[in-house]
N, C-alpha and C. Protein backbone atom coordinates (compact mmCIF):
# COMPACT_ATOMS: atom_id res chain seq x y z
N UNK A 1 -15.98 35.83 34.82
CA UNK A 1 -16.49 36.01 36.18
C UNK A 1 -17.94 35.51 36.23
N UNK A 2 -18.30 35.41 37.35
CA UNK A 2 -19.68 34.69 37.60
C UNK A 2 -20.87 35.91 37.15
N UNK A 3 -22.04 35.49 37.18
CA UNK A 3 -22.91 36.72 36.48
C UNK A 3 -23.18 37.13 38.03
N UNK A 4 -22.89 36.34 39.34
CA UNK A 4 -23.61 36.94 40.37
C UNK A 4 -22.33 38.19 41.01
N UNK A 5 -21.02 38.68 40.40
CA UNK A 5 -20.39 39.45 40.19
C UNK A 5 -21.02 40.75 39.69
N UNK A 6 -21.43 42.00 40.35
CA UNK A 6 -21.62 42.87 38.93
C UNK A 6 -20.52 43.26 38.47
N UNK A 7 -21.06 43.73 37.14
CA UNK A 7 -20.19 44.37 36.13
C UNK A 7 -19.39 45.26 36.57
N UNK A 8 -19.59 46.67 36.97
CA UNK A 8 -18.71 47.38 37.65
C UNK A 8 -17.39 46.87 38.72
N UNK A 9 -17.64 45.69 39.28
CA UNK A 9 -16.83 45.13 40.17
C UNK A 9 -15.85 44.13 39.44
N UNK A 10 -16.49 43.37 38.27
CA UNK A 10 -15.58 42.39 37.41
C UNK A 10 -14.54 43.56 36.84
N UNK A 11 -14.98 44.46 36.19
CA UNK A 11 -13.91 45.58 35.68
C UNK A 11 -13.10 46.15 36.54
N UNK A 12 -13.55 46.53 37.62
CA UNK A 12 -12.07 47.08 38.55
C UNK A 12 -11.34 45.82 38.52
N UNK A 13 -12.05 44.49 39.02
CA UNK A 13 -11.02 43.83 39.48
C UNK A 13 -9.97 42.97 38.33
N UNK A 14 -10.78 43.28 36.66
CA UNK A 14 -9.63 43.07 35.76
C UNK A 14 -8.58 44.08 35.52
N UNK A 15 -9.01 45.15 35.77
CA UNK A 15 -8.47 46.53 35.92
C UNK A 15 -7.20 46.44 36.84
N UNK A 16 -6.67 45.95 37.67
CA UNK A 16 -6.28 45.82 38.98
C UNK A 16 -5.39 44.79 38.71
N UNK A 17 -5.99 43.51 38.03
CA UNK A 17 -5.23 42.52 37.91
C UNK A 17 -4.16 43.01 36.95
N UNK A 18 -4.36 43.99 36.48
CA UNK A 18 -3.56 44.16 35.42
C UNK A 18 -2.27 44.92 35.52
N UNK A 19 -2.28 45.46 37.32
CA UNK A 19 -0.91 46.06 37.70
C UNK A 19 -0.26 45.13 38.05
N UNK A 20 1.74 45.50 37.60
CA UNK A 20 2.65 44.12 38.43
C UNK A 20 2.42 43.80 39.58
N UNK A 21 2.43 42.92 39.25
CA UNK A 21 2.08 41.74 40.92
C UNK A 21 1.13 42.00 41.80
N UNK A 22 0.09 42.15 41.45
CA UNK A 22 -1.41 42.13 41.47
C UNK A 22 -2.30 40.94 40.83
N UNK A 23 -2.27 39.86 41.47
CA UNK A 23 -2.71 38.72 40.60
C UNK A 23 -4.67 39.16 41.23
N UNK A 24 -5.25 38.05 40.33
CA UNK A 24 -6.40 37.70 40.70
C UNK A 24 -7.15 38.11 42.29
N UNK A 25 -6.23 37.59 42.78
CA UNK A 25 -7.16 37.74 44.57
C UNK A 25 -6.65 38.58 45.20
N UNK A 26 -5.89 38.98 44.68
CA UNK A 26 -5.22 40.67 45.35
C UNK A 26 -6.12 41.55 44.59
N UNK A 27 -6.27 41.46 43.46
CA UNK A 27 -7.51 42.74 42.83
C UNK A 27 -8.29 42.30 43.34
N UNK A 28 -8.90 40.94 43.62
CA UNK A 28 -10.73 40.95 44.56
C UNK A 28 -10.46 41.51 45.61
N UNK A 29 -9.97 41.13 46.56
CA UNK A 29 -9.44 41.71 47.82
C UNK A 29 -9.59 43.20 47.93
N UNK A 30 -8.40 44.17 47.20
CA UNK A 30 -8.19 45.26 46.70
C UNK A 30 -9.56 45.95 46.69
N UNK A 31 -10.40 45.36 45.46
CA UNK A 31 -11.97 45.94 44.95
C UNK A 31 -12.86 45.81 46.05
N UNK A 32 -12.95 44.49 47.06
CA UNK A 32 -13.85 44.43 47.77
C UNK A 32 -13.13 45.28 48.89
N UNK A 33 -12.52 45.91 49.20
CA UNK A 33 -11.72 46.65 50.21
C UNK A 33 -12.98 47.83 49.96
N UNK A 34 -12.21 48.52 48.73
CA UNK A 34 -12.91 49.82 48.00
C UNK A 34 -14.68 49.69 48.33
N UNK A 35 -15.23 48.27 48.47
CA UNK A 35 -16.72 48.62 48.26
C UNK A 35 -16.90 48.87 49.41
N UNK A 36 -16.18 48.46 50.63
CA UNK A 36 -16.46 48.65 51.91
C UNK A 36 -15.86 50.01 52.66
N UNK A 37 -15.10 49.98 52.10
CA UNK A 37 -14.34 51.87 52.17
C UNK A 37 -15.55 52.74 52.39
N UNK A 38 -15.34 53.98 53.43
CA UNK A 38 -15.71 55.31 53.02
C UNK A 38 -15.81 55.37 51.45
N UNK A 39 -17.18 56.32 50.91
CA UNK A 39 -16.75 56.99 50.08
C UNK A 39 -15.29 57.99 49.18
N UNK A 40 -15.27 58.42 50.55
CA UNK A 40 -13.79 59.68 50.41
C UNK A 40 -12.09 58.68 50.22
N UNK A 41 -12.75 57.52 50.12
CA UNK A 41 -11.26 56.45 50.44
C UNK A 41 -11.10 56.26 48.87
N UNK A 42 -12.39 55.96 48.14
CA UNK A 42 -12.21 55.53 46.86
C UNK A 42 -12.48 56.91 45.97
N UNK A 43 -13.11 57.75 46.28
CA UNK A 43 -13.03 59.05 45.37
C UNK A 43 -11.36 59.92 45.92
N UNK A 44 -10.69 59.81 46.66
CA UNK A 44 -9.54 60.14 46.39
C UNK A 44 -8.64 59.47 45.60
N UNK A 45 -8.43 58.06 45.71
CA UNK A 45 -7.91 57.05 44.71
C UNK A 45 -8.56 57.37 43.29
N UNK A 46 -9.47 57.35 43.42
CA UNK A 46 -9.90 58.12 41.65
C UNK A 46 -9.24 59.31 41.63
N UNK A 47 -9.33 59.89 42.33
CA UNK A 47 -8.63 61.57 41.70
C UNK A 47 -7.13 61.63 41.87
N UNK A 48 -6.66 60.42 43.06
CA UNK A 48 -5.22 60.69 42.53
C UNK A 48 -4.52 60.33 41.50
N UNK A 49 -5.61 58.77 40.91
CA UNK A 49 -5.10 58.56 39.83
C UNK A 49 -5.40 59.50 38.45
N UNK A 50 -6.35 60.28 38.64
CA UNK A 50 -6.56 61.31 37.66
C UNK A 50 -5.58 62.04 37.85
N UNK A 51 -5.36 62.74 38.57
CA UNK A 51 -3.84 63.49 38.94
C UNK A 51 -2.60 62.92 38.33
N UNK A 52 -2.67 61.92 38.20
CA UNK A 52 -1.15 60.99 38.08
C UNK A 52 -1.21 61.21 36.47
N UNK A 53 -2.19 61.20 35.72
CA UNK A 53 -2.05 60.91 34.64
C UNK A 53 -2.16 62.21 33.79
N UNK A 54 -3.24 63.45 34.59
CA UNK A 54 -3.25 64.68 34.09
C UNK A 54 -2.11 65.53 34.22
N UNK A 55 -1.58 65.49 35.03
CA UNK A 55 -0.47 66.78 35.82
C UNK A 55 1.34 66.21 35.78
N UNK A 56 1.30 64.35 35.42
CA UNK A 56 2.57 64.24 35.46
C UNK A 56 2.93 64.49 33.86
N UNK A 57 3.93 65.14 33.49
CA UNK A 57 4.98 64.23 32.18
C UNK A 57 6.21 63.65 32.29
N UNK A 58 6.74 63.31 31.43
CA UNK A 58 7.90 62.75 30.93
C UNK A 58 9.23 64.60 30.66
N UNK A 59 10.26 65.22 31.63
CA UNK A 59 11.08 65.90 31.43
C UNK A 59 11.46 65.47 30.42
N UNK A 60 11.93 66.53 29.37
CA UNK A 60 12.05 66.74 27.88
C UNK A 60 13.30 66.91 27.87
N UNK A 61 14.18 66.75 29.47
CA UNK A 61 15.73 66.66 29.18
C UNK A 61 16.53 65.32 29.28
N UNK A 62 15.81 65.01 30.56
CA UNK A 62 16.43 63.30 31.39
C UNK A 62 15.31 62.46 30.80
N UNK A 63 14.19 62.94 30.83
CA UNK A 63 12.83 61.66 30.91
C UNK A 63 12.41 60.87 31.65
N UNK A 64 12.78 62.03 33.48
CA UNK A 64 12.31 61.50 34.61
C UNK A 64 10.46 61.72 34.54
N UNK A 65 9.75 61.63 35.64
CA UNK A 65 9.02 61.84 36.16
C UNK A 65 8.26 63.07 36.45
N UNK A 66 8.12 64.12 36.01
CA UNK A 66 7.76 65.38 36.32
C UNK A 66 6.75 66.11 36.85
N UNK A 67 6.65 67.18 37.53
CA UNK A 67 5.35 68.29 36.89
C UNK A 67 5.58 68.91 36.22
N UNK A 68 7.00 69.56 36.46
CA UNK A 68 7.15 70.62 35.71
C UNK A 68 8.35 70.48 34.48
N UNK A 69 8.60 71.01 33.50
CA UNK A 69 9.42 70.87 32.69
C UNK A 69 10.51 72.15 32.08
N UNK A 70 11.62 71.39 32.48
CA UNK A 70 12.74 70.49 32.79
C UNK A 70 12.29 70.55 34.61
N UNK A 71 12.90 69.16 34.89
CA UNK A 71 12.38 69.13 35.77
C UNK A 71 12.96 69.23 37.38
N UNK A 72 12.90 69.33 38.29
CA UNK A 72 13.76 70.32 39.64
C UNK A 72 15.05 69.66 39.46
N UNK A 73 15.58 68.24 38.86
CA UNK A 73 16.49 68.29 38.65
C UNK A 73 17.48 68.51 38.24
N UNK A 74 16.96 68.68 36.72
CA UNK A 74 17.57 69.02 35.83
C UNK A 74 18.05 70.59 35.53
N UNK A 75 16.70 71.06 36.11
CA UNK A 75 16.95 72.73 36.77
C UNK A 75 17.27 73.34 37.73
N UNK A 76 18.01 72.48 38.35
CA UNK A 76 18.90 72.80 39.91
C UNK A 76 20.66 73.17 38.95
N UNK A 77 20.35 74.79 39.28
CA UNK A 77 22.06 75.35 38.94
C UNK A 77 23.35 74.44 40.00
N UNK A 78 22.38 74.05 41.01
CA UNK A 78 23.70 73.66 41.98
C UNK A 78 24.24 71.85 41.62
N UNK A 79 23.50 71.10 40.62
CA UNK A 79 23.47 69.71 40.44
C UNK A 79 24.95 70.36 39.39
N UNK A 80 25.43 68.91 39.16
CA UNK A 80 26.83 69.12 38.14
C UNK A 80 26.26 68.10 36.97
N UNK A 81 26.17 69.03 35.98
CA UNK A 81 25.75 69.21 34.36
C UNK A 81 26.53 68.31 33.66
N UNK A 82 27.81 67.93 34.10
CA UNK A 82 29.17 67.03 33.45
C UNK A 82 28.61 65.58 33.67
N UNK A 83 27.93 65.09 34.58
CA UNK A 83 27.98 63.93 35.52
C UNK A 83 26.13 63.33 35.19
N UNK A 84 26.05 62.57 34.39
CA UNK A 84 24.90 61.85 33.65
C UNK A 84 24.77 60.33 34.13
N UNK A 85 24.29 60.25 35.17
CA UNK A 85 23.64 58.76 35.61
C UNK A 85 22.63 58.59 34.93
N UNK A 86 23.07 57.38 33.81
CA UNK A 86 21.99 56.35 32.93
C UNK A 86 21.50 55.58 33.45
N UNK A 87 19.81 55.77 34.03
CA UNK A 87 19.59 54.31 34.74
C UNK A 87 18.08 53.47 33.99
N UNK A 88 17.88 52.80 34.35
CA UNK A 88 16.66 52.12 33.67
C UNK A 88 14.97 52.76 33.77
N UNK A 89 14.65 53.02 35.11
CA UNK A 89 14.04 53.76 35.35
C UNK A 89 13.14 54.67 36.43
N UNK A 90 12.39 55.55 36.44
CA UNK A 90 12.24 56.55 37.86
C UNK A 90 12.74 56.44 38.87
N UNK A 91 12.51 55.26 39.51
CA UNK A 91 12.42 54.42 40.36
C UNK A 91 13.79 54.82 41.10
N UNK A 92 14.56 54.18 39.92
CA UNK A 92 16.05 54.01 39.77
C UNK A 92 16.29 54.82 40.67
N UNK A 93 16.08 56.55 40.21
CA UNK A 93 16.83 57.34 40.35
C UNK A 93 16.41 58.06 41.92
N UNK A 94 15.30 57.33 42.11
CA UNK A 94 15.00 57.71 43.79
C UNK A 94 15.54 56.87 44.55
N UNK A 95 15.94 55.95 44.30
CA UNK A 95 16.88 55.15 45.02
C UNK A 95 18.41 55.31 44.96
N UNK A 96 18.95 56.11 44.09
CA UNK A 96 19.97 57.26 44.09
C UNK A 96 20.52 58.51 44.88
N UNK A 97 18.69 58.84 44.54
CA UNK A 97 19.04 60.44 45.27
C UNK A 97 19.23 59.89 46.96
N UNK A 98 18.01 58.58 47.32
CA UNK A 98 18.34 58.69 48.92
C UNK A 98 19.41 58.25 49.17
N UNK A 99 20.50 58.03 48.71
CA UNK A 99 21.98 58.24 49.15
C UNK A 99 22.61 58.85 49.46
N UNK A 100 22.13 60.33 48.74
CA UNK A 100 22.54 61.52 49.09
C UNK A 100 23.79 61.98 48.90
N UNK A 101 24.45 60.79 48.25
CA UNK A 101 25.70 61.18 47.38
C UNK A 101 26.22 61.38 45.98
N UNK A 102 25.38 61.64 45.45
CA UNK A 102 25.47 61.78 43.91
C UNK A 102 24.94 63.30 43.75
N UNK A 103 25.51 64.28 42.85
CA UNK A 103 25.03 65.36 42.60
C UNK A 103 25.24 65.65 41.21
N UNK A 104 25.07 64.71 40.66
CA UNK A 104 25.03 64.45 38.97
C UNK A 104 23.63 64.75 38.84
N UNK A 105 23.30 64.75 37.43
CA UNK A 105 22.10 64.47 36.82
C UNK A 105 21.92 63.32 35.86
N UNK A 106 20.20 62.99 35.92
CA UNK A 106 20.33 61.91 35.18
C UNK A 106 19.55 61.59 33.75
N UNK A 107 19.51 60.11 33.61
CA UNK A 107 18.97 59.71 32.17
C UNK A 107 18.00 59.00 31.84
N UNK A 108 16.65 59.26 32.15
CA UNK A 108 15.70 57.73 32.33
C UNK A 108 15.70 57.24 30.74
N UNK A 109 16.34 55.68 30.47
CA UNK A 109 15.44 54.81 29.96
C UNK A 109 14.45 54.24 29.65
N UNK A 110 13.86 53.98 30.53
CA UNK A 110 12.52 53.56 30.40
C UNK A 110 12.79 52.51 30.49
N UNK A 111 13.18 51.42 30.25
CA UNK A 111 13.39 50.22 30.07
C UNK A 111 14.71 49.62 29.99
N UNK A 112 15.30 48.27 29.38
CA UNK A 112 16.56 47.81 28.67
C UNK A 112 16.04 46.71 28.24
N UNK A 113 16.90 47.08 27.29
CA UNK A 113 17.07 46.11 26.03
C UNK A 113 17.08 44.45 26.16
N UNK A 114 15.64 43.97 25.92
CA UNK A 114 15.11 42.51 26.03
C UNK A 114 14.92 42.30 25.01
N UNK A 115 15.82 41.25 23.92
CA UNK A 115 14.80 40.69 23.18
C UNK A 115 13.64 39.89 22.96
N UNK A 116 14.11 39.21 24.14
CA UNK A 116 13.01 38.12 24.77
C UNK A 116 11.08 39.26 24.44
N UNK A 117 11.41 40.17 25.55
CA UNK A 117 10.15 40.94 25.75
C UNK A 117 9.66 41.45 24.18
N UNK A 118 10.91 41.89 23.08
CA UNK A 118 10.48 42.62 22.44
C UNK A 118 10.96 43.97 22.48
N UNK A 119 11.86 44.15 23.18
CA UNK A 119 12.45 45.56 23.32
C UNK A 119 13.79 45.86 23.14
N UNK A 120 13.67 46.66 21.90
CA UNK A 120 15.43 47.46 21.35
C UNK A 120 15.60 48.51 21.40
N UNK A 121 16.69 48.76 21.34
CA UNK A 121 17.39 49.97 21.55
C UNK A 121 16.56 51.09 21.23
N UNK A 122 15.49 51.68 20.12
CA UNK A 122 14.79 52.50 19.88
C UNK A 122 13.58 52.58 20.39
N UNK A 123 12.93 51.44 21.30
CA UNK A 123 12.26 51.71 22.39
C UNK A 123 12.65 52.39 23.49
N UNK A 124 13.85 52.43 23.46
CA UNK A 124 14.16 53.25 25.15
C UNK A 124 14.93 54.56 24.35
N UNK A 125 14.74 55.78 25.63
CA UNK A 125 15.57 56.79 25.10
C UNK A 125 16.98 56.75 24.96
N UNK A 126 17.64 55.88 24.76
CA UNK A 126 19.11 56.01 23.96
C UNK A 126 19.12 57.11 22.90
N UNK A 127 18.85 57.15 21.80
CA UNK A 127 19.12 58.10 20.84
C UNK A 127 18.87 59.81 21.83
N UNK A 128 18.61 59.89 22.33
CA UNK A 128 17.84 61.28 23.05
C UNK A 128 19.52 61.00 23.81
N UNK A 129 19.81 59.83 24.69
CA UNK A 129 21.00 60.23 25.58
C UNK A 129 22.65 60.58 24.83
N UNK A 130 22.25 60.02 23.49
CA UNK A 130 23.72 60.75 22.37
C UNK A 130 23.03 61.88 21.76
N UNK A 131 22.24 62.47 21.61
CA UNK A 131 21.98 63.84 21.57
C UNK A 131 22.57 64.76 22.46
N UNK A 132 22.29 64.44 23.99
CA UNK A 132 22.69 65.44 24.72
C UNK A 132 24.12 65.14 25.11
N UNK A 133 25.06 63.65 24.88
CA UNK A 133 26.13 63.77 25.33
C UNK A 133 26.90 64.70 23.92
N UNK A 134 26.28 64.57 22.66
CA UNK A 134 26.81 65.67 21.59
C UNK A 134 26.66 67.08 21.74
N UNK A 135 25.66 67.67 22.93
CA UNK A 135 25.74 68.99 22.88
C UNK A 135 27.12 69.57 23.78
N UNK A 136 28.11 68.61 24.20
CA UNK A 136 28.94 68.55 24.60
C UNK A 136 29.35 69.62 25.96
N UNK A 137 28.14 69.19 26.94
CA UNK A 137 28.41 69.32 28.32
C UNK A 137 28.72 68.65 29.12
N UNK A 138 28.73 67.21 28.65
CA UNK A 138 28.93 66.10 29.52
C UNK A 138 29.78 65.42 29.79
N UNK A 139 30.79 65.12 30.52
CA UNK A 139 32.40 64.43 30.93
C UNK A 139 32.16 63.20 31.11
N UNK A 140 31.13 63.08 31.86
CA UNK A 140 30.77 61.48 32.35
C UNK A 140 29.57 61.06 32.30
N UNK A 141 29.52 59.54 31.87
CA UNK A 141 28.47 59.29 31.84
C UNK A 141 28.38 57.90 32.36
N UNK A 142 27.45 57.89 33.73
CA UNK A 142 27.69 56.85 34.46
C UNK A 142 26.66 55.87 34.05
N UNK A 143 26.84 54.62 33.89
CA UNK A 143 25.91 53.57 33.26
C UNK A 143 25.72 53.09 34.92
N UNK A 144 23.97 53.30 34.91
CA UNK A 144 23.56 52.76 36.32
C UNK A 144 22.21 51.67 36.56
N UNK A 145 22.51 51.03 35.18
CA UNK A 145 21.57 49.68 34.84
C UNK A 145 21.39 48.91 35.81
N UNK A 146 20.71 47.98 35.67
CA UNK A 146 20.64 47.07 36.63
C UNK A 146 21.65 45.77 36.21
N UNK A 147 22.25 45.41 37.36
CA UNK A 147 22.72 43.93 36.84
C UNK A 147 22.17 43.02 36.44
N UNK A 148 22.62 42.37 35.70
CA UNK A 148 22.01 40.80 34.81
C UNK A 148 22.28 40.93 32.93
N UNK A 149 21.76 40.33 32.59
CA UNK A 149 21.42 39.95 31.26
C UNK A 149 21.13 41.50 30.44
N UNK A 150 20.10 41.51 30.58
CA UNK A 150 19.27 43.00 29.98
C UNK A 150 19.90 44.66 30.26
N UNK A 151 20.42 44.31 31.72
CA UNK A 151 20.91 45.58 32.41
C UNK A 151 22.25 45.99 31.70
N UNK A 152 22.94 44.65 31.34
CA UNK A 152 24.80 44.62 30.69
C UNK A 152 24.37 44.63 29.62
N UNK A 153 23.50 44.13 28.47
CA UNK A 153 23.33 44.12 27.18
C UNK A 153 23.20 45.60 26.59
N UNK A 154 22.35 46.37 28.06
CA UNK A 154 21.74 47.86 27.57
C UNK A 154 23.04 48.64 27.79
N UNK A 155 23.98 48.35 28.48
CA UNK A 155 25.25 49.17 29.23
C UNK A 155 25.94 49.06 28.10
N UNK A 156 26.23 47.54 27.41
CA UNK A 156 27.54 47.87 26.06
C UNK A 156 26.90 48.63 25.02
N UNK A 157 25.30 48.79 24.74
CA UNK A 157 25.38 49.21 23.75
C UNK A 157 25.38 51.05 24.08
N UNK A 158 24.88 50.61 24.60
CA UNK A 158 25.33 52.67 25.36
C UNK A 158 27.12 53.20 25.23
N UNK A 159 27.27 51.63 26.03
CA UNK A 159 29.07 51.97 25.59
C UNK A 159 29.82 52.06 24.13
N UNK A 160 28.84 51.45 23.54
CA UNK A 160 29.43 51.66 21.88
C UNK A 160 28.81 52.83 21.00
N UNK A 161 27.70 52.69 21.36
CA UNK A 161 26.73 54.26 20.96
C UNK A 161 27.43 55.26 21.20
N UNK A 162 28.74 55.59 22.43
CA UNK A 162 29.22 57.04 23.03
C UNK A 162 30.83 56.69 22.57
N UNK A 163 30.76 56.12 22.25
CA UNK A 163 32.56 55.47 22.00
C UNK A 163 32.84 56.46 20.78
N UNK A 164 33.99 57.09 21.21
CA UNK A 164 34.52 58.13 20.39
C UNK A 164 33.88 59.47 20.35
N UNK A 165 32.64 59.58 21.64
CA UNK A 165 31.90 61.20 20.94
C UNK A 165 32.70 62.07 22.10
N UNK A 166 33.98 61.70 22.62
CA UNK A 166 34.57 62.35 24.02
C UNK A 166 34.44 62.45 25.25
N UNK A 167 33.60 61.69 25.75
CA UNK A 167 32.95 61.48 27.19
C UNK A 167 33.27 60.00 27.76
N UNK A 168 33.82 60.58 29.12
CA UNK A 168 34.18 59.00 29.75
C UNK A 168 32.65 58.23 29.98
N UNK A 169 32.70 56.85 29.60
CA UNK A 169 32.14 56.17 30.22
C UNK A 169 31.89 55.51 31.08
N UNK A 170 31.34 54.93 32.41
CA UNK A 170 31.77 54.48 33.72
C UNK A 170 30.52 53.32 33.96
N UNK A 171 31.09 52.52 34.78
CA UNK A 171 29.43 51.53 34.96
C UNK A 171 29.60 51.53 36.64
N UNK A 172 28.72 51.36 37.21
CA UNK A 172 28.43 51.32 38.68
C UNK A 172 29.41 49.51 39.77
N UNK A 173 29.86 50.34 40.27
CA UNK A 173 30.85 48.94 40.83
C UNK A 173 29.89 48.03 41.28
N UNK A 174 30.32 46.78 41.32
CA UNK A 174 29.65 45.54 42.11
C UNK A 174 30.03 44.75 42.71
N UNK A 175 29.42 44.24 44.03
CA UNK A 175 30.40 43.35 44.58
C UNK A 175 29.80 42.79 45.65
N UNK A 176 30.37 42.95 46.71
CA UNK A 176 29.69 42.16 48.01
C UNK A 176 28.77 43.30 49.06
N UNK A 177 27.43 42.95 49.47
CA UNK A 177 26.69 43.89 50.12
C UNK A 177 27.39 43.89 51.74
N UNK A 178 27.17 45.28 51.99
CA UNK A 178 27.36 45.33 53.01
C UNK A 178 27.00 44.49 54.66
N UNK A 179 27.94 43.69 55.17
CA UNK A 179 27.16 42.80 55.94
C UNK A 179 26.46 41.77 55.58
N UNK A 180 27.12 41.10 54.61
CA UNK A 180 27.06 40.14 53.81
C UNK A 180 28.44 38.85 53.85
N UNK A 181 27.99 37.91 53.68
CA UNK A 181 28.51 36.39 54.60
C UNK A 181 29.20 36.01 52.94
N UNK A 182 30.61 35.60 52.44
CA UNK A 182 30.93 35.45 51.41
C UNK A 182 30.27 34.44 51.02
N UNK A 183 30.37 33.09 52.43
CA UNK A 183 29.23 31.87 51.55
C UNK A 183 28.22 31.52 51.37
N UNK A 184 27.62 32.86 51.59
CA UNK A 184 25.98 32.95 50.69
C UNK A 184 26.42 33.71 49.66
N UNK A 185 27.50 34.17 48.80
CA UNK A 185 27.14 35.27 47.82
C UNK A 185 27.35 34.24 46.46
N UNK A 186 26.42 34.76 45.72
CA UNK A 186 26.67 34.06 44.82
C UNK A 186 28.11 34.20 43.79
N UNK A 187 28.08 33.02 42.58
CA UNK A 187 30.07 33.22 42.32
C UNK A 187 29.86 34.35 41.19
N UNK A 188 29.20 35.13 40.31
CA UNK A 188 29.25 36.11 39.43
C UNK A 188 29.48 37.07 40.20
N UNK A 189 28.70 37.33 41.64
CA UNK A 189 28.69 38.58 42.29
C UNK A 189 30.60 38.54 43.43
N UNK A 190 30.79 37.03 43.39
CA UNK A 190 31.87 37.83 43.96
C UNK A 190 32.92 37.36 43.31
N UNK A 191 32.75 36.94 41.84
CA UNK A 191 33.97 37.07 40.88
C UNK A 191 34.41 38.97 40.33
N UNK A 192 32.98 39.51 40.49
CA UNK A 192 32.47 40.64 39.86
C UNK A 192 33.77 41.31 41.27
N UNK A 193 33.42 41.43 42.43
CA UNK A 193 34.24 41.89 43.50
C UNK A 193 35.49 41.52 43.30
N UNK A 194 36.09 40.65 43.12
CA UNK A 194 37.77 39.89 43.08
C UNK A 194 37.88 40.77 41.70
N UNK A 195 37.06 40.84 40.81
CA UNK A 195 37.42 41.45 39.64
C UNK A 195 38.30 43.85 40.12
N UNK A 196 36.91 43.72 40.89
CA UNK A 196 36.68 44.85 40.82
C UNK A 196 37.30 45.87 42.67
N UNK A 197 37.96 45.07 42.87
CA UNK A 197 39.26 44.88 44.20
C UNK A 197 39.60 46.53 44.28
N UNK A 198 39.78 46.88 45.17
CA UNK A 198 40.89 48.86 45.16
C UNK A 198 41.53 48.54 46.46
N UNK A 199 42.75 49.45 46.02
CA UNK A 199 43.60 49.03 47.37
C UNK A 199 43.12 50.54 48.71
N UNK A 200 43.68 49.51 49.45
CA UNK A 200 43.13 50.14 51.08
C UNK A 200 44.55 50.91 51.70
């Protein structure tokens, strides 16, 4: 950065650059926002991010998102204990719940399995998710990866990791979106549908 930058301002804005998809002129932007802000605009952003990092953990059952541990999900008597949605991560699983049709519980990953990136199977909580399908409460266990490369690579090995410990395994259907034109879909996604057909 230029020396006519101060210091304090070059650091947020490497600071910044350094979240996904936050390039360069989105952190200047971003930082020069903050210098022009109220005080109370950027001392809450400091304290929420202090907050975020003091008060959240990682649930010691699923390895969602928490305050508290185990966490309201996992400690809801009324969720069904049998029914384990494996998904990649937090995120995932809030884009789940607003469906409002699932009353399973779930499994954060953290990740899937890239070699490209550098990431195997003992980077993500797999071993933790055949622990708890061995304490043998669990009937199902729904693989709710993401599609592609990384998402199916992480799904078979989950599927071979649980193969034989007594629990069905299931992967999330795929096919054509709702209100969706067949000759824009691409041919994996609607071979994946012709594959994956139920009668009416």
């Amino acid at each position: 950065m230029s020396q006519a930058v101060p210091e304090p301002v070059t650091r947020l804005i490497e600071a910044l650059s350094r979240l996904p998809g936050v390039g360069p002129k989105t952190a200047s932007r971003l930082t020069y926002f903050l210098l022009r802000a109220p005080d109370e605009v950027s001392l809450k952003l400091a304290e929420a991010l202090q907050a975020l990092k003091s008060q959240t953990r990682f649930c010691s059952v699923c390895f969602n998102i928490t305050v508290a541990d185990p966490c309201p999900i996992c400690s809801d008597p009324r969720r069904n204990h049998q029914m384990i949605a494996v998904v990649e991560e937090p995120l995932d699983v809030l884009a789940i719940e607003r469906t409002g049709s699932y009353d399973g519980v779930y499994h954060v990953l953290h990740g899937a399995i890239s070699p490209v990136n550098g990431v195997g199977p003992d980077q993500l909580r797999i071993k933790e998710l055949v622990g708890r399908v061995a304490q043998g409460d669990a009937l199902e266990i729904i693989i709710a990866t993401n599609p592609g490369l990384e998402g199916d690579a992480t799904a078979m090995y989950i599927q071979r990791e649980l193969s034989g410990k007594g629990v069905k395994v299931t992967r999330l259907a795929r096919g054509l979106p709702v209100g969706g034109d067949l000759e824009y879909v691409d041919a994996v996604t609607l071979t994946r549908a012709l594959q994956g057909r139920s009668e009416l």
